[in-house]
N, C-alpha and C. Protein backbone atom coordinates (compact mmCIF):
# COMPACT_ATOMS: atom_id res chain seq x y z
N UNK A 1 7.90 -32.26 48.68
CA UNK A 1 8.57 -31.36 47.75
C UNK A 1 9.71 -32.10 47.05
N UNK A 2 9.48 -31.61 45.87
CA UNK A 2 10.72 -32.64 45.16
C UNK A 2 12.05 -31.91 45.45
N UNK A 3 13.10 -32.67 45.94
CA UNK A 3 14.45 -32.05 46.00
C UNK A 3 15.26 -31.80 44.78
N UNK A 4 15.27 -31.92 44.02
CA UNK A 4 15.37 -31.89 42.32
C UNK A 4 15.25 -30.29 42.10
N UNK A 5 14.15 -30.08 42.32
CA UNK A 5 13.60 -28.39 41.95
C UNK A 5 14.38 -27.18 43.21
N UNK A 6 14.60 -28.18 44.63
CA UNK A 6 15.38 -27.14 45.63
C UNK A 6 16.88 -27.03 44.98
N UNK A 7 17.55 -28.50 44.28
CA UNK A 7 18.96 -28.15 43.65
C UNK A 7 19.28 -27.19 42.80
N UNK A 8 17.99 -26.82 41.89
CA UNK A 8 18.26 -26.05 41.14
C UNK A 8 18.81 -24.77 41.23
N UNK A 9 18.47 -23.70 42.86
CA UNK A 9 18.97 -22.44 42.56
C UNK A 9 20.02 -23.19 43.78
N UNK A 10 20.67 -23.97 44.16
CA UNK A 10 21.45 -24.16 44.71
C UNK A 10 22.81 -24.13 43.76
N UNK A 11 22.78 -25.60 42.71
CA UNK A 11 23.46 -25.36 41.81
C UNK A 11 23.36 -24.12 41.09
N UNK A 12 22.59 -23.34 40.60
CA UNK A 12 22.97 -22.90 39.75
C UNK A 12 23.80 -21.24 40.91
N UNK A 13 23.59 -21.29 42.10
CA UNK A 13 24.50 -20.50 42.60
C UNK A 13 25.73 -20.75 42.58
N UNK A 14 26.16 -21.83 43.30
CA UNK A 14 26.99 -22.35 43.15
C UNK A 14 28.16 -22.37 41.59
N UNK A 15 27.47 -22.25 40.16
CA UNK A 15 27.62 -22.43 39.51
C UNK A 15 28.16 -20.70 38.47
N UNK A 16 27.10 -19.88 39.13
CA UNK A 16 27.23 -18.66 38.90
C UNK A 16 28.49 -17.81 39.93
N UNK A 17 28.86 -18.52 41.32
CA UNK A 17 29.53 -18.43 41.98
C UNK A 17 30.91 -18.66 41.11
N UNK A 18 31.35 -20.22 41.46
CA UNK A 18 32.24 -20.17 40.18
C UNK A 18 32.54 -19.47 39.04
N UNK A 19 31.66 -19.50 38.07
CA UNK A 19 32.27 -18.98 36.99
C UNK A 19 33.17 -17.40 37.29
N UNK A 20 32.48 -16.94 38.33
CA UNK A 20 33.03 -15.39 38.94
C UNK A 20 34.20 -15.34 39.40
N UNK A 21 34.28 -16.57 40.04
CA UNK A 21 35.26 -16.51 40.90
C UNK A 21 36.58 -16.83 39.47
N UNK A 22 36.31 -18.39 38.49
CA UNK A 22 37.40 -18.18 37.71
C UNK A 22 37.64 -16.98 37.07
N UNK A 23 36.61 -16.25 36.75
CA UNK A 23 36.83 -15.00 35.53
C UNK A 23 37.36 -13.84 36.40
N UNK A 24 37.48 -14.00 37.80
CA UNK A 24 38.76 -12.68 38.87
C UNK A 24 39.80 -13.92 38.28
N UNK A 25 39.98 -14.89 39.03
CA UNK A 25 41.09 -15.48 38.76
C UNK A 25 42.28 -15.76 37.84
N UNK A 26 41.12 -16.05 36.22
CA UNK A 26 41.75 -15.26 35.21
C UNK A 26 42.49 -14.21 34.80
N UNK A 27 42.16 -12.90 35.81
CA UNK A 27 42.53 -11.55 35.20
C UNK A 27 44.48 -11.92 35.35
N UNK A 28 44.50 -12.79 36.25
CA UNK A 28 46.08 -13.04 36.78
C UNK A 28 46.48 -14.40 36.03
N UNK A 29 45.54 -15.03 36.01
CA UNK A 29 46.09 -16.75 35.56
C UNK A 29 45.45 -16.82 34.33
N UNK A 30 46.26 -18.02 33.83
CA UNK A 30 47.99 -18.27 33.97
C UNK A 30 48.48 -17.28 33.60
N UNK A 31 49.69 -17.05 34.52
CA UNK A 31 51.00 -16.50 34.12
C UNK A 31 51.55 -16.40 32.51
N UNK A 32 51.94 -17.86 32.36
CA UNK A 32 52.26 -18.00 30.95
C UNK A 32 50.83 -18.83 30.48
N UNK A 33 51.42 -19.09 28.98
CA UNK A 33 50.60 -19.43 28.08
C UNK A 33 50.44 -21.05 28.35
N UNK A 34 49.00 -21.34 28.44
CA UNK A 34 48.87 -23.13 28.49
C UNK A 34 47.99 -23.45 27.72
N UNK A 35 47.98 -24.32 26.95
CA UNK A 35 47.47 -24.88 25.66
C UNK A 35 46.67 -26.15 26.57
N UNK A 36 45.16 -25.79 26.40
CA UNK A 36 44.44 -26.81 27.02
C UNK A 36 43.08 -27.43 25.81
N UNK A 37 43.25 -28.40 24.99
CA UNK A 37 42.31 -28.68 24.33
C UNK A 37 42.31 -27.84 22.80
N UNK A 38 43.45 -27.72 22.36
CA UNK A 38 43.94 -26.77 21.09
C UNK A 38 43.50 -25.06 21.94
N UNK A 39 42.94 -24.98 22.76
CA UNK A 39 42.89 -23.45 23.31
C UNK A 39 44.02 -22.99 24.13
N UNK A 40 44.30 -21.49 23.61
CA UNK A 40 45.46 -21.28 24.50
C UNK A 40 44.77 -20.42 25.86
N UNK A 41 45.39 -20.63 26.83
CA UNK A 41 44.59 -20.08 28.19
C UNK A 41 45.82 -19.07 28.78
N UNK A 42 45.61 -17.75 28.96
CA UNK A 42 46.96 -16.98 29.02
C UNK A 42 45.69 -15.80 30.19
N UNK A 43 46.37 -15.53 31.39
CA UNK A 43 45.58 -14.41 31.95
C UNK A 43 45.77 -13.16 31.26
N UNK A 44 44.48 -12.31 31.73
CA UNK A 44 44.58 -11.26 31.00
C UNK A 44 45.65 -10.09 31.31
N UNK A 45 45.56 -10.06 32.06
CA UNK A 45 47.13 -9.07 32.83
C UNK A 45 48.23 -9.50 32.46
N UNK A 46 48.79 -10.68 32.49
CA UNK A 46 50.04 -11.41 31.75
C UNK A 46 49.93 -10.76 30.33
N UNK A 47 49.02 -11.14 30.02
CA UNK A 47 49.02 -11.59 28.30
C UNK A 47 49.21 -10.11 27.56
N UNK A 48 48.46 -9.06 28.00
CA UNK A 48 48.15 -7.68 27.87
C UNK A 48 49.15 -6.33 28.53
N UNK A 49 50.61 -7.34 28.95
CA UNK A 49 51.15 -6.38 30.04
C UNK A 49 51.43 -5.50 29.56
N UNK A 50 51.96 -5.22 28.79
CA UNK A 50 52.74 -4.09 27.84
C UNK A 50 51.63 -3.45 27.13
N UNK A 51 51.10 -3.63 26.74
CA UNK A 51 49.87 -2.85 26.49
C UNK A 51 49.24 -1.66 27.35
N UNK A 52 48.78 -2.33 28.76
CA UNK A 52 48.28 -1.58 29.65
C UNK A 52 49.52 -1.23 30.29
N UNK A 53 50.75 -1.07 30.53
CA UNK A 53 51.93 -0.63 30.72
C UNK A 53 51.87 0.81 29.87
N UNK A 54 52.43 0.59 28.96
CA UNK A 54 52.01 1.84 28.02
C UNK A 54 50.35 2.43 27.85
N UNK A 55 49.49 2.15 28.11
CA UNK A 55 48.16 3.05 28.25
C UNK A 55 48.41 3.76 29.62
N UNK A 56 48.83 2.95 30.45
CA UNK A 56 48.61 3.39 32.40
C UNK A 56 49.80 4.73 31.67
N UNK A 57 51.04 4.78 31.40
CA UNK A 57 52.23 5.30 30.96
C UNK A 57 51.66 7.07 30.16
N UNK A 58 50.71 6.54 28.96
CA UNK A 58 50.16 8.02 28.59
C UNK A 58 48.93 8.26 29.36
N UNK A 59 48.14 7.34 30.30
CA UNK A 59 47.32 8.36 31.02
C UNK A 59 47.80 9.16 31.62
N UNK A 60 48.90 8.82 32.85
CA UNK A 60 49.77 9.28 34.01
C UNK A 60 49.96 10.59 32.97
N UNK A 61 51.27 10.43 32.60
CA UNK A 61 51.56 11.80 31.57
C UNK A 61 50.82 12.78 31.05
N UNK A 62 49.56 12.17 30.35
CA UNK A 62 48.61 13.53 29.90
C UNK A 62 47.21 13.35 30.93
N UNK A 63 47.50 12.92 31.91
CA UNK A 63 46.25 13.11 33.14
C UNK A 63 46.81 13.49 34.36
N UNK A 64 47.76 13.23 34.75
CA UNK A 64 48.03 13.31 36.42
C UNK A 64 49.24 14.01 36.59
N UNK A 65 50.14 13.63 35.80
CA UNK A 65 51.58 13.99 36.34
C UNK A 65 52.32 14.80 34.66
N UNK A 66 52.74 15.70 34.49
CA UNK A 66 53.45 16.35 33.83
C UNK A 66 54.87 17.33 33.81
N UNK A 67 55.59 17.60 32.61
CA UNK A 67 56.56 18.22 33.09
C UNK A 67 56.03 19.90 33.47
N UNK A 68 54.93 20.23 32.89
CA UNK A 68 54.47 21.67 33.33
C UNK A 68 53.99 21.42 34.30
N UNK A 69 53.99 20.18 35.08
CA UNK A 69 53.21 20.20 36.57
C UNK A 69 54.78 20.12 37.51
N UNK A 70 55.63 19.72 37.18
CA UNK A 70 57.04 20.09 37.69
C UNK A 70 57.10 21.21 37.35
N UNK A 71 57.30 21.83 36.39
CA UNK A 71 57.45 23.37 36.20
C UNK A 71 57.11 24.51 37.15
N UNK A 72 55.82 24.05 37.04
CA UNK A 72 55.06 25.06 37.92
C UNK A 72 55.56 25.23 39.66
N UNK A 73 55.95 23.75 40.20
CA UNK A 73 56.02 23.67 41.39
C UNK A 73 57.58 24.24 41.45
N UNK A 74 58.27 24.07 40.55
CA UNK A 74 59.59 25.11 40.69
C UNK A 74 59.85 26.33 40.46
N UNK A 75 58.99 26.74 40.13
CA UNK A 75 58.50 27.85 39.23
C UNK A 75 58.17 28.95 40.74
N UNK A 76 57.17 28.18 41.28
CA UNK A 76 56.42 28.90 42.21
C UNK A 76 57.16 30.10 43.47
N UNK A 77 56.47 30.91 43.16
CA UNK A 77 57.40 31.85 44.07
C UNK A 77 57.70 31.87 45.77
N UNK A 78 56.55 30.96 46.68
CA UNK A 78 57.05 30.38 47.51
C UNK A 78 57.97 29.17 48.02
N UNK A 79 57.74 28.57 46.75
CA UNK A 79 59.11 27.32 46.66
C UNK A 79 60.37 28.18 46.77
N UNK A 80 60.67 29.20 45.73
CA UNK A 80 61.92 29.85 45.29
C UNK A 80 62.01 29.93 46.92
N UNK A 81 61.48 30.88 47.32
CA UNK A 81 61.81 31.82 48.44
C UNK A 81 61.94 30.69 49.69
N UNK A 82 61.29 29.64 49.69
CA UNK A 82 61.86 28.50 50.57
C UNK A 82 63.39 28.16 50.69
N UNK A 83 63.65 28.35 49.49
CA UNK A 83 65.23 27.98 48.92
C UNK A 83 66.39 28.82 49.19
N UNK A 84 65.50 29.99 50.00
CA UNK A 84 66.48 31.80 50.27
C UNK A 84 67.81 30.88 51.46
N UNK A 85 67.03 30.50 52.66
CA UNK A 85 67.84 30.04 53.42
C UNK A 85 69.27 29.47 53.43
N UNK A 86 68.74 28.11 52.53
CA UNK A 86 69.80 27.57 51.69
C UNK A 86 70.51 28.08 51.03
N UNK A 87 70.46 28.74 50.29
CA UNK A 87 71.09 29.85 49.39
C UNK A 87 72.19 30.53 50.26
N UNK A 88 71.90 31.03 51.14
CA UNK A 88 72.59 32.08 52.35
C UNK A 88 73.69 31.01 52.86
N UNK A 89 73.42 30.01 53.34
CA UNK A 89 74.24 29.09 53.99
C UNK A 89 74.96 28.50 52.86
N UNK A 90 75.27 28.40 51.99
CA UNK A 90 75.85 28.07 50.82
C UNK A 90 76.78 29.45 50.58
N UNK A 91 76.20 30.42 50.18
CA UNK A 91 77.44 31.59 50.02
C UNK A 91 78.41 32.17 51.25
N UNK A 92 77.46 32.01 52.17
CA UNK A 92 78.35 31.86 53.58
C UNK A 92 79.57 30.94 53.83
N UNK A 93 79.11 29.40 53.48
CA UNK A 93 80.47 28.93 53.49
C UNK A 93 81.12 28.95 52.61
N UNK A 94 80.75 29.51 51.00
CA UNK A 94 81.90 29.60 50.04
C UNK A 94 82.62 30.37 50.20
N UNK A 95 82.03 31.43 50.71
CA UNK A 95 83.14 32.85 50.96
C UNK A 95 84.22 32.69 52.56
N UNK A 96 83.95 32.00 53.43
CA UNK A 96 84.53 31.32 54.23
C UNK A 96 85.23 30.99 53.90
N UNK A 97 84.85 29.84 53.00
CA UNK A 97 85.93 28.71 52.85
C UNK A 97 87.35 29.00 51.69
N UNK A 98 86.79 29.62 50.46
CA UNK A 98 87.40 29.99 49.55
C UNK A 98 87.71 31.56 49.25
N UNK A 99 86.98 32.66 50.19
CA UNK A 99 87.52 33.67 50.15
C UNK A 99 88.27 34.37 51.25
N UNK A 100 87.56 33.98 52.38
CA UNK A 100 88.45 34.41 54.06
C UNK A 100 89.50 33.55 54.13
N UNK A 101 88.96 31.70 54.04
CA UNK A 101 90.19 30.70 54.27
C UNK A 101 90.91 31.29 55.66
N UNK A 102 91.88 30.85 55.90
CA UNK A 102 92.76 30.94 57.16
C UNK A 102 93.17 32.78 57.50
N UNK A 103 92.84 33.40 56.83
CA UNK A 103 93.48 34.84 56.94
C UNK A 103 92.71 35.50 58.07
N UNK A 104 93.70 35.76 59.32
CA UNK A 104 92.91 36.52 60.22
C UNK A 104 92.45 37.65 60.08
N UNK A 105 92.90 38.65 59.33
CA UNK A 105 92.71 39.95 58.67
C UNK A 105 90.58 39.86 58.00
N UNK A 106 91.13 38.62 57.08
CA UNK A 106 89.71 38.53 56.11
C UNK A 106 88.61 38.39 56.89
N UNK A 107 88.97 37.13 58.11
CA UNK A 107 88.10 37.20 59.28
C UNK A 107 87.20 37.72 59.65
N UNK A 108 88.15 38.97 60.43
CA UNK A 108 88.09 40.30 60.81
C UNK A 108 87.22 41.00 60.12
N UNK A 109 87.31 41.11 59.00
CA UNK A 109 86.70 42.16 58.01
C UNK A 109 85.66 41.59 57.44
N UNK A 110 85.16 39.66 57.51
CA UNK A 110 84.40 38.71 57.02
C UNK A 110 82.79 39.40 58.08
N UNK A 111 83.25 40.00 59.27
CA UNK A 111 81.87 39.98 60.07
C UNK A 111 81.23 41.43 60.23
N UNK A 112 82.38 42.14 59.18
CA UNK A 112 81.24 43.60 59.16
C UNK A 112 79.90 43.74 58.16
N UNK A 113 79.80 45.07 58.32
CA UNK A 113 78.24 45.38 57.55
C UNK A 113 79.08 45.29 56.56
N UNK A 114 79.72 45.38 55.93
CA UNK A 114 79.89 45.81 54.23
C UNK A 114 80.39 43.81 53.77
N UNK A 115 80.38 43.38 54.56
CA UNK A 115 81.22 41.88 53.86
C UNK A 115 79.12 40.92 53.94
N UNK A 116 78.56 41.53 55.32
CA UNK A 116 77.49 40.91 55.48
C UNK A 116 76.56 41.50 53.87
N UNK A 117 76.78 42.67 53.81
CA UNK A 117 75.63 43.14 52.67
C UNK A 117 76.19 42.85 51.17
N UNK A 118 77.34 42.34 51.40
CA UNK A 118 78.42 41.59 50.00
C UNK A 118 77.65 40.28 50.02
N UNK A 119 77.57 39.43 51.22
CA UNK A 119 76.62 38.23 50.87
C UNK A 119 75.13 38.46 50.28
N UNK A 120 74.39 39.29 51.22
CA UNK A 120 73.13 39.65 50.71
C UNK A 120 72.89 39.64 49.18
N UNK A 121 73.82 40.73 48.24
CA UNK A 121 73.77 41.29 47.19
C UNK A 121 73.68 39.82 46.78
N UNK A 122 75.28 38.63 46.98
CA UNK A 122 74.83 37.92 46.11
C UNK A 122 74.04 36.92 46.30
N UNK A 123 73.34 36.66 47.30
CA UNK A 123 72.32 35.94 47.27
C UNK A 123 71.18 36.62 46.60
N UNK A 124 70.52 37.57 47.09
CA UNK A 124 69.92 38.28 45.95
C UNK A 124 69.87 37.91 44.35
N UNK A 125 70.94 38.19 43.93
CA UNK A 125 71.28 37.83 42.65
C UNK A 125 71.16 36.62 42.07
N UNK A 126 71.23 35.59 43.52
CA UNK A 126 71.06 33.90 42.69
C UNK A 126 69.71 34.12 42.73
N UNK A 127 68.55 34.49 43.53
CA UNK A 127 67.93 34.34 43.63
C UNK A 127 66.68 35.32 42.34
N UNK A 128 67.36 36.46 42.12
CA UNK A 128 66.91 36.31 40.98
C UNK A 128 67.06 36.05 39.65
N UNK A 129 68.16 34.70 39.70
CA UNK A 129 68.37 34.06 38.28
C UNK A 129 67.51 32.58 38.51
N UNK A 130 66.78 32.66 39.61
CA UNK A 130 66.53 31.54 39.99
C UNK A 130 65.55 30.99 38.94
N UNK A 131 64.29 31.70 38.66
CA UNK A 131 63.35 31.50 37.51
C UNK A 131 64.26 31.38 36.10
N UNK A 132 64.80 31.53 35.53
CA UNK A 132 65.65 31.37 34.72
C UNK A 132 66.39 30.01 34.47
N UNK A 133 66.65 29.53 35.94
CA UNK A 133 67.68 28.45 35.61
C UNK A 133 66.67 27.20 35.91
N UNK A 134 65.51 28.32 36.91
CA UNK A 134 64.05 26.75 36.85
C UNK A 134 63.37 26.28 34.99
N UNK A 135 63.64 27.15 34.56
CA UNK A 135 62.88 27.47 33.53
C UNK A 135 64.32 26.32 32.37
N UNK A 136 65.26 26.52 32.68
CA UNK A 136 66.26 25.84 31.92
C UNK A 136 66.29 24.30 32.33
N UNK A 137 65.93 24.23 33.83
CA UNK A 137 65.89 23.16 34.60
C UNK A 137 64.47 22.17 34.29
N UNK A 138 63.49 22.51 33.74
CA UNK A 138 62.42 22.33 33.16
C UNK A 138 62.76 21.89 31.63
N UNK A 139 63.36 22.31 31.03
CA UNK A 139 63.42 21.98 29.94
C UNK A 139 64.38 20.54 29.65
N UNK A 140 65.29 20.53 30.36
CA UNK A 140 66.60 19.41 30.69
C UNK A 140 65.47 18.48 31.16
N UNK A 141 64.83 18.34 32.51
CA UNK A 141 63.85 17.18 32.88
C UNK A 141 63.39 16.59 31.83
N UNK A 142 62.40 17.43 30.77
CA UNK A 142 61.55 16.80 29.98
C UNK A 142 62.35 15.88 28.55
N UNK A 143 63.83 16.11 28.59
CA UNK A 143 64.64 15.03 27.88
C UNK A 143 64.36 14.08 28.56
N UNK A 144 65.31 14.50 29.82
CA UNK A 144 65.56 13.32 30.39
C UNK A 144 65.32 12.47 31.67
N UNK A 145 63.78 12.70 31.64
CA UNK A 145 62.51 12.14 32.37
C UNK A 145 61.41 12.22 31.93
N UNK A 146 61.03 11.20 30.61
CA UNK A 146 60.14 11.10 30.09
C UNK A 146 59.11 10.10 31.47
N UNK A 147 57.67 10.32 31.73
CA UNK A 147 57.11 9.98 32.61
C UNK A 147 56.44 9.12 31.87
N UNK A 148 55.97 8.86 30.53
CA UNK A 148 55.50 7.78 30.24
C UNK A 148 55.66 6.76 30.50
N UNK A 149 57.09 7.21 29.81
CA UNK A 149 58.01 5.88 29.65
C UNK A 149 58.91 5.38 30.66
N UNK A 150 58.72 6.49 31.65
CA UNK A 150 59.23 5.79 33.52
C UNK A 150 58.27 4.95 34.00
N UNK A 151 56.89 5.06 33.68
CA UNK A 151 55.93 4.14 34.22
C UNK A 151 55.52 3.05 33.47
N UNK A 152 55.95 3.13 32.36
CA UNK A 152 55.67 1.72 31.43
C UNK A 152 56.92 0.83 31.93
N UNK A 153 57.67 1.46 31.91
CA UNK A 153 59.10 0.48 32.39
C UNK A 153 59.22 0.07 33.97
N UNK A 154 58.40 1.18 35.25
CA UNK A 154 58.12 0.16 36.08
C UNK A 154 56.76 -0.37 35.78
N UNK A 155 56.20 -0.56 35.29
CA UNK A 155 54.50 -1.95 35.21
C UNK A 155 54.99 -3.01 34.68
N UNK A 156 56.33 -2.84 33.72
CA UNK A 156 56.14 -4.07 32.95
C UNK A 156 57.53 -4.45 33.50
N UNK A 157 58.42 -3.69 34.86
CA UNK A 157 59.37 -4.78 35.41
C UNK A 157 58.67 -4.93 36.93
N UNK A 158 57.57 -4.62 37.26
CA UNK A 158 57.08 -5.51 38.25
C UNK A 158 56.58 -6.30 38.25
N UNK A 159 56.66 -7.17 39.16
CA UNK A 159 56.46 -9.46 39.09
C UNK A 159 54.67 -8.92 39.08
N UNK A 160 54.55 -10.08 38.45
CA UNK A 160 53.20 -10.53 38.58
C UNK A 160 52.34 -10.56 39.78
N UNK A 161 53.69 -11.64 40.21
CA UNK A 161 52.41 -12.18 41.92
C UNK A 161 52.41 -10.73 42.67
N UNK A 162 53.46 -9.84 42.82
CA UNK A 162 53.30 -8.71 43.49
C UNK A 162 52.19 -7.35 42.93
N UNK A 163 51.82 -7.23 41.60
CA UNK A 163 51.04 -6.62 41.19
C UNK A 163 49.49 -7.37 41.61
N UNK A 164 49.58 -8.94 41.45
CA UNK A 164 48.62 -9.55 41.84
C UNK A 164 47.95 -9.12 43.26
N UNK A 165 48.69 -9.43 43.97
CA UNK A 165 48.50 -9.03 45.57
C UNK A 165 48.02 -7.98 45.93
N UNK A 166 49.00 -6.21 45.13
CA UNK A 166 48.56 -5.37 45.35
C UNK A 166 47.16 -5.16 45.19
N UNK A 167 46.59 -5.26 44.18
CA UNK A 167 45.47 -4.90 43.39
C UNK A 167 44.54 -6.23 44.21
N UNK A 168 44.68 -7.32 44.73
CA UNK A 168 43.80 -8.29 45.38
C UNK A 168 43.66 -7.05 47.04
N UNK A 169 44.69 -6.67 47.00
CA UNK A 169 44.49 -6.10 48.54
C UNK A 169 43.82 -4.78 48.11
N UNK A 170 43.87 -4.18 47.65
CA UNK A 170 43.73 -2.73 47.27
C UNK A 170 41.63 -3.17 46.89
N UNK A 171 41.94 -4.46 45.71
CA UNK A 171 40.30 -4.04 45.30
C UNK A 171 39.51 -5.41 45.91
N UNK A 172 40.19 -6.29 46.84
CA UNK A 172 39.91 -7.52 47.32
C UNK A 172 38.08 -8.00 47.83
N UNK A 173 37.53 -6.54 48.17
CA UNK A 173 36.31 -6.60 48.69
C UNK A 173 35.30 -6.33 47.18
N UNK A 174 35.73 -5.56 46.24
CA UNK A 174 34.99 -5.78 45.18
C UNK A 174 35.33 -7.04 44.61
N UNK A 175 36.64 -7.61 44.31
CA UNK A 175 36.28 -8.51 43.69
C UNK A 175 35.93 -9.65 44.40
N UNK A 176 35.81 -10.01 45.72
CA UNK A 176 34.49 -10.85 46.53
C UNK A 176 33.24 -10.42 46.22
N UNK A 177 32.87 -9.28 46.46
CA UNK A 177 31.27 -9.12 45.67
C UNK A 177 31.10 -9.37 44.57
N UNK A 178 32.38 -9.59 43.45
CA UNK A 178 31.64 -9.84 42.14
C UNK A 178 31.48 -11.63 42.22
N UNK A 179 32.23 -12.25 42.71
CA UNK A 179 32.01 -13.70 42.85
C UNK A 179 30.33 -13.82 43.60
N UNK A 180 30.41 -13.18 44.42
CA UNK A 180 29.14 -13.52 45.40
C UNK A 180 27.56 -12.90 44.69
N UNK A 181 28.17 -11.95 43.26
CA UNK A 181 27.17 -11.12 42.73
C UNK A 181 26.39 -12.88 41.79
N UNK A 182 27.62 -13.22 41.03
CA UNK A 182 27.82 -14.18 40.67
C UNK A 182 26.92 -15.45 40.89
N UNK A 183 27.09 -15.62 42.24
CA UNK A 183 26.72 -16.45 43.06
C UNK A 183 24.84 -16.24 42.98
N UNK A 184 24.43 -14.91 43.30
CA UNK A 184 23.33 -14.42 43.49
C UNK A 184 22.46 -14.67 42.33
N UNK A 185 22.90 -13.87 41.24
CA UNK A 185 22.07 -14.54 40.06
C UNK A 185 22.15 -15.79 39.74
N UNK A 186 23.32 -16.58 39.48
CA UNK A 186 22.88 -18.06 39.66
C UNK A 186 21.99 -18.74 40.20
N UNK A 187 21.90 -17.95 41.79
CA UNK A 187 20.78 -18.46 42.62
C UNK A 187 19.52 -18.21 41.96
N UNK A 188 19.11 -16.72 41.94
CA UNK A 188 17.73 -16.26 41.08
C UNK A 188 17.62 -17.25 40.18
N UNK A 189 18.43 -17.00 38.96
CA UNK A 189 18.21 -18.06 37.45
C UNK A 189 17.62 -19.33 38.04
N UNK A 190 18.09 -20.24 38.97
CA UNK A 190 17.72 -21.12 39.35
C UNK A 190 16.47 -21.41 40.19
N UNK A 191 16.53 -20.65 40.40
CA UNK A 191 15.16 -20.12 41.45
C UNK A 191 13.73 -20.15 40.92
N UNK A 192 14.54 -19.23 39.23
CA UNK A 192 13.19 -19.35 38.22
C UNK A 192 12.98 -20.56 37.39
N UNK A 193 13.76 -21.12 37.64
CA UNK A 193 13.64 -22.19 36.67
C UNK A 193 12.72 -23.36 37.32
N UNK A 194 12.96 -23.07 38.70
CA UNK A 194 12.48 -23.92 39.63
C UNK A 194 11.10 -23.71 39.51
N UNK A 195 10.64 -22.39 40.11
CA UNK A 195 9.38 -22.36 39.68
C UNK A 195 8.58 -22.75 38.52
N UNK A 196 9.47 -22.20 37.76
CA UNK A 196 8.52 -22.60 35.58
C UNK A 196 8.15 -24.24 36.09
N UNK A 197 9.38 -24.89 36.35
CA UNK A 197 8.98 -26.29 36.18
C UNK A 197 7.43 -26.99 37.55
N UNK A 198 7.59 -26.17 38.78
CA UNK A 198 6.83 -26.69 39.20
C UNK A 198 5.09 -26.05 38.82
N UNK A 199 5.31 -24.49 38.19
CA UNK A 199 3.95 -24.51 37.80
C UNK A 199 3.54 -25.50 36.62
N UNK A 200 4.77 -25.25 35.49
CA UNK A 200 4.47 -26.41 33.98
C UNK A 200 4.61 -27.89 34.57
């Protein structure tokens, strides 16, 4: 058997291997721009950051995360009523602190039914301005927490090698199968070529 015709799907795995492996490698390298042979060689993630910074920036915003998706979750009437507790312990110590203060008299008169159902009322009352001030509180966010533009500004101030890594760890087993996919058809291509030549 000629060894000539066995190199063929060897190399050309080998060869299909490679090219896979540079074209993952690429998506990160180079970093910067290198001028090799009048061609400039710039990875695609480098080169494209701000770009896909701002696309990732309006998907997030009009796909996943919104200010009516904050809204809603403040909005919601078991959130509010989560918040009753707090509420209570807050007017409790204001009126303590700033209306009984040191007076033994106020004290005194701080632990009957009529001072206890004086707190009630006004908790009550925050609680139903609460939709109101969520609803005001909703509107203030969406000045000043634009989500686009919180996530374009972290993609394009996180390092490279650390986005690198993530996304090597996160998609590390696909992009080994695409090298090895790589690898596979190289082999085939070669495989056939091998044959053509030993039937021709």
């Amino acid at each position: 058997m000629d060894f000539r015709l066995l190199a063929l799907p060897v190399v050309g795995g080998l060869i299909g291997w490679f090219t896979n492996y540079l074209a993952v490698k690429m998506l990160f390298r180079p970093r910067r721009p290198v001028r090799v042979l009048g061609c400039v060689l710039h990875g695609l993630v480098p080169r494209r950051r701000a770009e896909l910074a701002r696309s990732i920036g309006e998907v997030v915003e009009r796909e996943f995360v919104s200010h009516q998706d904050v809204r809603c979750v403040l909005a919601d009437r078991g959130f509010l009523e989560s918040l009753r507790p707090r509420l209570e312990g807050l007017v409790d110590a204001f009126l303590r602190r700033r209306v009984v203060g040191d007076s033994v008299w106020l004290r005194a008169a701080f632990s009957t039914g009529a001072a206890i159902k004086l707190k009630d009322r006004v908790v009550d009352d925050l609680m139903a301005s609460l939709p109101e001030v969520v609803e005001a509180l909703g509107d203030e966010l969406k000045g000043r927490l634009p989500f686009r533009e919180l996530v374009r500004s972290k993609i394009e101030a996180f390092e490279l090698e650390r986005m690198e890594d993530t996304i090597v760890r996160v998609a590390g087993r696909e992009l080994k199968a695409i090298e090895l996919f790589g690898g596979a058809i190289g082999f085939v291509i070669g495989l056939a070529q091998a044959v053509i030549l030993m039937v021709f």
